[in-house]
C-alpha atoms as a PDB file:
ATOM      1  CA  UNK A   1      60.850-131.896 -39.920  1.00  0.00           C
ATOM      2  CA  UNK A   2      62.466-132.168 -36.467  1.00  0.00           C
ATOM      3  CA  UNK A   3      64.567-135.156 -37.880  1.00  0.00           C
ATOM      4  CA  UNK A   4      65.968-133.074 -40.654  1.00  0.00           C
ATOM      5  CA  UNK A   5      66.685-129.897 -38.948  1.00  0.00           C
ATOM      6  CA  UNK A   6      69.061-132.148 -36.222  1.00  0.00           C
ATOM      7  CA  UNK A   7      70.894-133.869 -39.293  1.00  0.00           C
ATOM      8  CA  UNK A   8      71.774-130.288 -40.399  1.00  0.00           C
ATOM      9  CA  UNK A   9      73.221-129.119 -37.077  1.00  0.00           C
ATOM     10  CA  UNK A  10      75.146-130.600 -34.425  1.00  0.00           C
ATOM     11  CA  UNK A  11      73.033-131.424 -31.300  1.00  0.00           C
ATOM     12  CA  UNK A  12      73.467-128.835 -28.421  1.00  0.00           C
ATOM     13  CA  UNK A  13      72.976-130.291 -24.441  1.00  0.00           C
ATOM     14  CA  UNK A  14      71.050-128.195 -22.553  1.00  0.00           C
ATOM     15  CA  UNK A  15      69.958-128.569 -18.948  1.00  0.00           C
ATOM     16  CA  UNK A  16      66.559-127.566 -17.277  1.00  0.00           C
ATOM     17  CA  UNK A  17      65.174-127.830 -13.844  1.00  0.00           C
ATOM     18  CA  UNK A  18      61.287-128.955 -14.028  1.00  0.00           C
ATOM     19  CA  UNK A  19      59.187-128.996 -10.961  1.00  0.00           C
ATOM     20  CA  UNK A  20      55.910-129.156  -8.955  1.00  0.00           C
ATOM     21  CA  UNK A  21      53.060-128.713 -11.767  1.00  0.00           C
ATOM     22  CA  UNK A  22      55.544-127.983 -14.395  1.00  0.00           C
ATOM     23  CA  UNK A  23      57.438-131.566 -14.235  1.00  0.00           C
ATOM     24  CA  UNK A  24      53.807-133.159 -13.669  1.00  0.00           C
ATOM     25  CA  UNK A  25      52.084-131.559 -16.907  1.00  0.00           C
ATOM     26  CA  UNK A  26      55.391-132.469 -19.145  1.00  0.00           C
ATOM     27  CA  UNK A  27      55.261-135.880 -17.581  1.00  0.00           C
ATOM     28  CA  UNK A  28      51.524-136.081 -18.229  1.00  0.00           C
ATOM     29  CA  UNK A  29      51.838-134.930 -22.074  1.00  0.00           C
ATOM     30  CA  UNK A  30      54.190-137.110 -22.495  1.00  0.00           C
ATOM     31  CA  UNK A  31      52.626-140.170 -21.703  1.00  0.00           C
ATOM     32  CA  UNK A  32      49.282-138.940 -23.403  1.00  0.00           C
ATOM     33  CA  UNK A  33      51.549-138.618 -26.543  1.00  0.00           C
ATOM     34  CA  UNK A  34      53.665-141.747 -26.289  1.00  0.00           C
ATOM     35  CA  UNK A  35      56.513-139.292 -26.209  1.00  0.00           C
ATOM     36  CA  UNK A  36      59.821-138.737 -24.267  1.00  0.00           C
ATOM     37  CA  UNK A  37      60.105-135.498 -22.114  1.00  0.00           C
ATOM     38  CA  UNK A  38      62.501-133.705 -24.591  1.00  0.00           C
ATOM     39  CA  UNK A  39      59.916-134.452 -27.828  1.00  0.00           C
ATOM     40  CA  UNK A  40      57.117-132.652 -25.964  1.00  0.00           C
ATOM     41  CA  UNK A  41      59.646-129.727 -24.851  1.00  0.00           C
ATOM     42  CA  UNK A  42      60.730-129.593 -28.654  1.00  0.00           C
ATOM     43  CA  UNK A  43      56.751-129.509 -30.381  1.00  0.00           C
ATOM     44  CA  UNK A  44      56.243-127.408 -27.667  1.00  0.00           C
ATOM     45  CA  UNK A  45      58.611-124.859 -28.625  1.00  0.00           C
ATOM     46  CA  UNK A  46      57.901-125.143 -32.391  1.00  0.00           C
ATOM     47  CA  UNK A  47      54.230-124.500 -31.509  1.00  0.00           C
ATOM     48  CA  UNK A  48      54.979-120.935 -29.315  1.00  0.00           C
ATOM     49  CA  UNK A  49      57.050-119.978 -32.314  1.00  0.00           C
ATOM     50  CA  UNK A  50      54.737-120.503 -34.889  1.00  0.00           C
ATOM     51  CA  UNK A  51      51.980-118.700 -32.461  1.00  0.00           C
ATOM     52  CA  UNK A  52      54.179-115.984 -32.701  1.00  0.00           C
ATOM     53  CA  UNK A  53      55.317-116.174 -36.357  1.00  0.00           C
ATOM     54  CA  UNK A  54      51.450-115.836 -36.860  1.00  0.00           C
ATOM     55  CA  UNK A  55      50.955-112.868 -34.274  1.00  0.00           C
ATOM     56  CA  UNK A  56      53.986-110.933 -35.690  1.00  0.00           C
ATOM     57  CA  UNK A  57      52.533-111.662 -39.581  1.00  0.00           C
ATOM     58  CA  UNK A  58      49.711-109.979 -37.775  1.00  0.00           C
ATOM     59  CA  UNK A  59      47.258-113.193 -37.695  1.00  0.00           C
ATOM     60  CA  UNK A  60      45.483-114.649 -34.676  1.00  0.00           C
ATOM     61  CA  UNK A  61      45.350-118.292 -33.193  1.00  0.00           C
ATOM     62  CA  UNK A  62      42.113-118.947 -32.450  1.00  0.00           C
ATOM     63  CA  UNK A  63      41.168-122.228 -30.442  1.00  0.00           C
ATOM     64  CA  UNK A  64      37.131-123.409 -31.235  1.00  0.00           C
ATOM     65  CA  UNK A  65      35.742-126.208 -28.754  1.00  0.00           C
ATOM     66  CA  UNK A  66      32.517-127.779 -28.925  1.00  0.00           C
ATOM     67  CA  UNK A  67      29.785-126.027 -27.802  1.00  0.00           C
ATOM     68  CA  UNK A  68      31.817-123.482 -26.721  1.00  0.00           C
ATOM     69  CA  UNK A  69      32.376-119.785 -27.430  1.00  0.00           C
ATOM     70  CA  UNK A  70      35.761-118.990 -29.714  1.00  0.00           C
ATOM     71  CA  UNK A  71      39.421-118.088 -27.974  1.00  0.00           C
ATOM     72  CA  UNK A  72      41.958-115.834 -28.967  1.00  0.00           C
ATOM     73  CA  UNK A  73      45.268-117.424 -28.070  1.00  0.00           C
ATOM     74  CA  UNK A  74      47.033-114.559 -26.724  1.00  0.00           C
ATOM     75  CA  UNK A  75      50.934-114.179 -26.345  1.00  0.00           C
END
């Protein structure tokens, strides 16, 4: 999906500062997902927006871990 959408528009540069526990989580998810830096900023942003397509549809994200209690993701 991510592939198609950049053949249909020209690539834009952007720049970004990441530090402290910021540059160490994207680092982190990164390596956990075999993934360069601007993939995990990318699937990160398509996740918030669908989160928020969902809210705004009125929906809920709702995160279940074992033997745990339900979360509302909230935005």
């Amino acid at each position: 999906m991510l592939e198609e959408r950049n053949r249909t528009r020209d690539p834009e540069k952007l720049s970004f500062i990441f530090e402290g526990k910021a540059l160490e989580d994207l680092r982190e998810i990164a390596e956990r997902e075999g993934k360069e830096l601007d993939e995990v900023i990318e699937s990160a942003l398509g996740l918030k927006k669908w989160a928020l397509d969902v809210k705004e549809d009125g929906g809920q994200v709702i995160v279940r871990r074992k033997r745990a209690e339900d979360k509302e993701l909230v935005l």
